[in-house]
N, C-alpha and C. Protein backbone atom coordinates (compact mmCIF):
# COMPACT_ATOMS: atom_id res chain seq x y z
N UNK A 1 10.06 -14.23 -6.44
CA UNK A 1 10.16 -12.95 -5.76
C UNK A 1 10.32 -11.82 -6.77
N UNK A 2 10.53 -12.12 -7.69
CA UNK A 2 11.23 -10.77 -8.89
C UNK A 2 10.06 -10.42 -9.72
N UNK A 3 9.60 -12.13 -9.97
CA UNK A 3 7.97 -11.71 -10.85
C UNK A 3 6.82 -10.96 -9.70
N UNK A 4 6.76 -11.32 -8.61
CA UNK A 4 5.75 -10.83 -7.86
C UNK A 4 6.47 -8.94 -7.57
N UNK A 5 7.67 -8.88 -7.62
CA UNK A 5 7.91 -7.52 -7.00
C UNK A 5 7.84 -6.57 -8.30
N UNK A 6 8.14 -7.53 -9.67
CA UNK A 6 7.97 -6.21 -10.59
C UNK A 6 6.64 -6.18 -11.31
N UNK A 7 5.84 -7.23 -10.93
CA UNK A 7 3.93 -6.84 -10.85
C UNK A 7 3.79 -5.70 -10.21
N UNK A 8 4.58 -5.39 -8.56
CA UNK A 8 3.90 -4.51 -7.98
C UNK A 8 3.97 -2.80 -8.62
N UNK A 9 5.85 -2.93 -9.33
CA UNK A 9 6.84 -2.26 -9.22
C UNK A 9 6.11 -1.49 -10.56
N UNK A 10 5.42 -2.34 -11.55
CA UNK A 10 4.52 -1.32 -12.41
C UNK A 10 3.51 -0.62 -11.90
N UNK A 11 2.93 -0.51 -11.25
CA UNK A 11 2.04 -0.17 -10.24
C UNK A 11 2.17 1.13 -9.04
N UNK A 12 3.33 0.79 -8.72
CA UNK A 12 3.93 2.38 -8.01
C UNK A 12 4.15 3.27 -9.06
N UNK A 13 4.55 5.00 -8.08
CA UNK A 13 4.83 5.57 -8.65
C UNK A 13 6.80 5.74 -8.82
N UNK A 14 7.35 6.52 -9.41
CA UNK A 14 8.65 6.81 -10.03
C UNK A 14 9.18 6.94 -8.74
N UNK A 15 10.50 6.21 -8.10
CA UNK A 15 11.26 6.73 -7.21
C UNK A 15 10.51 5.85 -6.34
N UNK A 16 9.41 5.37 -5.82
CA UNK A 16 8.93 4.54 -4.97
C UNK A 16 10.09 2.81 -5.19
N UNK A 17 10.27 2.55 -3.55
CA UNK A 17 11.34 1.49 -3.44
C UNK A 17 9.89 0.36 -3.05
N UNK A 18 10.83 -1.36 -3.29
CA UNK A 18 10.10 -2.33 -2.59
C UNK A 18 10.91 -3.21 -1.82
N UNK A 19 10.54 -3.72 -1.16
CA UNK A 19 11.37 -4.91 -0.33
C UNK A 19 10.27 -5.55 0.21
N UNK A 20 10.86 -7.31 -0.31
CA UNK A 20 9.73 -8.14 0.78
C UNK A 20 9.87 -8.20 2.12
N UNK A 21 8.78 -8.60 2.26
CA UNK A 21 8.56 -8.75 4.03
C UNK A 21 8.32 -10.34 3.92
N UNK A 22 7.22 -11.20 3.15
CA UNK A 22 6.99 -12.26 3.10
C UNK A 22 6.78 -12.75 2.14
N UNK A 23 7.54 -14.21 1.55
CA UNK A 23 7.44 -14.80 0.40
C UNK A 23 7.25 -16.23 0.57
N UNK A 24 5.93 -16.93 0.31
CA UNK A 24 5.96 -18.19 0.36
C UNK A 24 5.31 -18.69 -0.83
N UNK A 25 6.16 -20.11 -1.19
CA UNK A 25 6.21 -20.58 -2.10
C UNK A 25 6.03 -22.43 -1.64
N UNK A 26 4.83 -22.19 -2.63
CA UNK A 26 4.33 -23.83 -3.31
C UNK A 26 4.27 -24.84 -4.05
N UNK A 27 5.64 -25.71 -3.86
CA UNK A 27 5.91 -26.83 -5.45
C UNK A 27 5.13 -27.77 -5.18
N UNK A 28 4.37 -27.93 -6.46
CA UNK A 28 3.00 -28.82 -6.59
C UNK A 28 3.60 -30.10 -7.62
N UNK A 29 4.41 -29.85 -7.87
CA UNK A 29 4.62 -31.12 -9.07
C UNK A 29 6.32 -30.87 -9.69
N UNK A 30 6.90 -32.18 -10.17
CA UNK A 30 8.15 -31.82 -10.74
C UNK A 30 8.36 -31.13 -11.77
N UNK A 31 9.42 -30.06 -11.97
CA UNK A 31 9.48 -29.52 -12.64
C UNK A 31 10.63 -30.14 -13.85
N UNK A 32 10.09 -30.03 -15.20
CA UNK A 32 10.90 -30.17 -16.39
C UNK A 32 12.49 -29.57 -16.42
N UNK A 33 13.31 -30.67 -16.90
CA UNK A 33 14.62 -29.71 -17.34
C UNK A 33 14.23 -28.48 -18.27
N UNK A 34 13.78 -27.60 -18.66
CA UNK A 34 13.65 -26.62 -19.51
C UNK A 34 13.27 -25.64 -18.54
N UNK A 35 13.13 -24.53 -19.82
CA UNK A 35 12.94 -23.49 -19.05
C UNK A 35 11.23 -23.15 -18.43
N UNK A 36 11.20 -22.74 -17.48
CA UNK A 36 9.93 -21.94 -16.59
C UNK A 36 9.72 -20.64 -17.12
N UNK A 37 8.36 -20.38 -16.63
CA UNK A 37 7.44 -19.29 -17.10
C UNK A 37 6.13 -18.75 -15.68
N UNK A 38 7.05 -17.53 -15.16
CA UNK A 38 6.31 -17.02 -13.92
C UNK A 38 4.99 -15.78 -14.56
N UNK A 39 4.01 -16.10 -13.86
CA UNK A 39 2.81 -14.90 -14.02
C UNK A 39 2.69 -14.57 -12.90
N UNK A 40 2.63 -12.99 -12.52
CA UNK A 40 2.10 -12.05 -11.27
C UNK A 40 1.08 -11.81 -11.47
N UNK A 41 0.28 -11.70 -10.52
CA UNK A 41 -1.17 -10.54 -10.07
C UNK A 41 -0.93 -9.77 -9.04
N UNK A 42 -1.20 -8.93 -9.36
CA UNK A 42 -1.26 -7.83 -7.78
C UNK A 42 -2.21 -8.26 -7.26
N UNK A 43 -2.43 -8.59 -6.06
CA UNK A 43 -3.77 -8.78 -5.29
C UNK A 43 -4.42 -7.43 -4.61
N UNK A 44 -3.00 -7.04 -4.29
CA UNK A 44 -3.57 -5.34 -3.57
C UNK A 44 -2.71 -4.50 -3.50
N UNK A 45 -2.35 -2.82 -3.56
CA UNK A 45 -1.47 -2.12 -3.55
C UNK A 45 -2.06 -1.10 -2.49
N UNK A 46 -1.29 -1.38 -1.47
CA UNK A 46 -1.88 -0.28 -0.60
C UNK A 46 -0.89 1.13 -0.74
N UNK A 47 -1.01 1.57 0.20
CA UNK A 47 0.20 2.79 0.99
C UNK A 47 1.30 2.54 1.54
N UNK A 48 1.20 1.73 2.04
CA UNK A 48 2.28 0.75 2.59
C UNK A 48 3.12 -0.27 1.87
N UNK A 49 1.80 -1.69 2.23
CA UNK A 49 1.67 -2.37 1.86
C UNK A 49 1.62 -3.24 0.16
N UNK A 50 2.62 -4.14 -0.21
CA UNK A 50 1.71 -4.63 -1.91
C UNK A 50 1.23 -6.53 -1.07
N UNK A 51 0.91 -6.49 -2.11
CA UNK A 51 0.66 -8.24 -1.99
C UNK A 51 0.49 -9.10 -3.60
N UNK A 52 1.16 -10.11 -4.14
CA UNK A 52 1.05 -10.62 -5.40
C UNK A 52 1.04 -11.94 -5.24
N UNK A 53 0.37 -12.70 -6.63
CA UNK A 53 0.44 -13.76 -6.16
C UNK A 53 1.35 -14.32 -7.55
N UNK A 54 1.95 -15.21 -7.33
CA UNK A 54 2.33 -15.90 -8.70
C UNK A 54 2.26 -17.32 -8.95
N UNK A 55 2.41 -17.29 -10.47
CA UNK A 55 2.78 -18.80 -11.10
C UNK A 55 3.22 -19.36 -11.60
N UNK A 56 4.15 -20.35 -11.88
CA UNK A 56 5.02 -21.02 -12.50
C UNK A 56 4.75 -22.33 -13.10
N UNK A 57 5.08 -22.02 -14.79
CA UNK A 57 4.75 -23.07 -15.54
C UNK A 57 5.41 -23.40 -16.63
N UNK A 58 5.13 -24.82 -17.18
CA UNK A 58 6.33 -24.61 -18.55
C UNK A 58 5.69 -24.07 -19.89
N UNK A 59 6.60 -23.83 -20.58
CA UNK A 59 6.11 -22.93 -21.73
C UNK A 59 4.94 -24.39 -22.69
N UNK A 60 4.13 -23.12 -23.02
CA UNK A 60 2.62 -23.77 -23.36
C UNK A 60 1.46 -24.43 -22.64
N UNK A 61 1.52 -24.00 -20.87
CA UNK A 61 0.80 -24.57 -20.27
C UNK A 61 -0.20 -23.00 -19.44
N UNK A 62 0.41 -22.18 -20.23
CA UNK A 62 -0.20 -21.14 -19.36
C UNK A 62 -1.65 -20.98 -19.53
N UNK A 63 -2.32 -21.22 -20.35
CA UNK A 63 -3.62 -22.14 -20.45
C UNK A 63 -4.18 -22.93 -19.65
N UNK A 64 -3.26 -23.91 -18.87
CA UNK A 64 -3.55 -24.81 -18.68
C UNK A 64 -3.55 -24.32 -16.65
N UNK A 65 -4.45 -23.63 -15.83
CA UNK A 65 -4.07 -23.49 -14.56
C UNK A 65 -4.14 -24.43 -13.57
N UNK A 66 -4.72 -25.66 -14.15
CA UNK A 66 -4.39 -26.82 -13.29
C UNK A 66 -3.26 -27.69 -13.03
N UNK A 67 -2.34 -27.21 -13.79
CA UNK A 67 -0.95 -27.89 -13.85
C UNK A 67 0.37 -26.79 -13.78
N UNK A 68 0.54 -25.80 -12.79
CA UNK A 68 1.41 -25.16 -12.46
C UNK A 68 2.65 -25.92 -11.54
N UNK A 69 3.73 -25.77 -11.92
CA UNK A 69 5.07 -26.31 -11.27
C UNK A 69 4.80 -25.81 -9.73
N UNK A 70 4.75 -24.28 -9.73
CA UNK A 70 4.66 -24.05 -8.58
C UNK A 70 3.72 -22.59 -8.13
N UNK A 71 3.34 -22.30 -7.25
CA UNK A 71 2.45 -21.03 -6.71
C UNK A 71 3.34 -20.72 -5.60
N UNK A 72 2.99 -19.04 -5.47
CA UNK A 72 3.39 -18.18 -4.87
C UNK A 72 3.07 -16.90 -4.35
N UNK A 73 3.27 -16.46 -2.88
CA UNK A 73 2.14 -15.33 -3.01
C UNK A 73 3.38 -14.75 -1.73
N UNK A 74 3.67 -13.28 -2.39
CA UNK A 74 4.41 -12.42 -1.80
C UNK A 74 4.04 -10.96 -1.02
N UNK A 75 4.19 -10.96 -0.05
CA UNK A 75 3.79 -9.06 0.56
C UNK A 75 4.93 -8.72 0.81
N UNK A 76 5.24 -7.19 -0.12
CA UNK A 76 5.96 -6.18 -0.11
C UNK A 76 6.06 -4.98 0.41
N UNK A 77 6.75 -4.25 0.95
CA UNK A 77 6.92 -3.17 2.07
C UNK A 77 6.94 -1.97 1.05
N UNK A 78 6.35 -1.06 0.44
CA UNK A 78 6.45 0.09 -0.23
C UNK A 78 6.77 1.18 0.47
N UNK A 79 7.74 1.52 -0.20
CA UNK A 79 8.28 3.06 0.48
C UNK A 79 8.14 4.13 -0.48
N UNK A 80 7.05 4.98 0.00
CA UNK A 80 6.52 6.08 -1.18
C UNK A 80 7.85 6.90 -1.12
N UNK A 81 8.60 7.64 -2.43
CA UNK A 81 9.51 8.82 -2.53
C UNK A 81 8.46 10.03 -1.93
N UNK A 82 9.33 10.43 -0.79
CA UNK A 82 8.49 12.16 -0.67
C UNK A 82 8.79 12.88 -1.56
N UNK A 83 8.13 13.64 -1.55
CA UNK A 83 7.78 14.98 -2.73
C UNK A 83 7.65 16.38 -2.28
């Protein structure tokens, strides 16, 4: 949720808030005692609306997109600051 909201959160402008609306998440395989490694994409930034997707992997596999711990794909509620 934090990697997908601060994908979006570069993406707004200054003073613009986020909060999810929906976060679902996909563990595909066991994950290692060590540490994880999340990647965001924005899929879309509306007016409203964000949407991201992410991925989770162990360090040195980010290369590797067939072997992610887990996937994830979040929509966020944007609240533009008035001006």
């Amino acid at each position: 949720d934090t990697c997908g909201g601060a994908c979006l959160w570069t993406e707004c402008e200054r003073g613009d808030t986020l909060s999810t609306v929906d976060l679902r998440v996909d563990y595909l395989r066991k994950g290692r005692p060590e540490t994880l490694f999340c990647d965001g994409r924005t899929v879309r930034l509306g007016n409203r609306v964000g949407v991201a997707d992410m991925m989770v992997y162990h360090p040195g596999q980010q290369d590797q997109p067939d072997q992610p711990v887990a996937t994830a794909k979040a929509v966020y509620n944007i609240r533009r600051e008035r001006s």
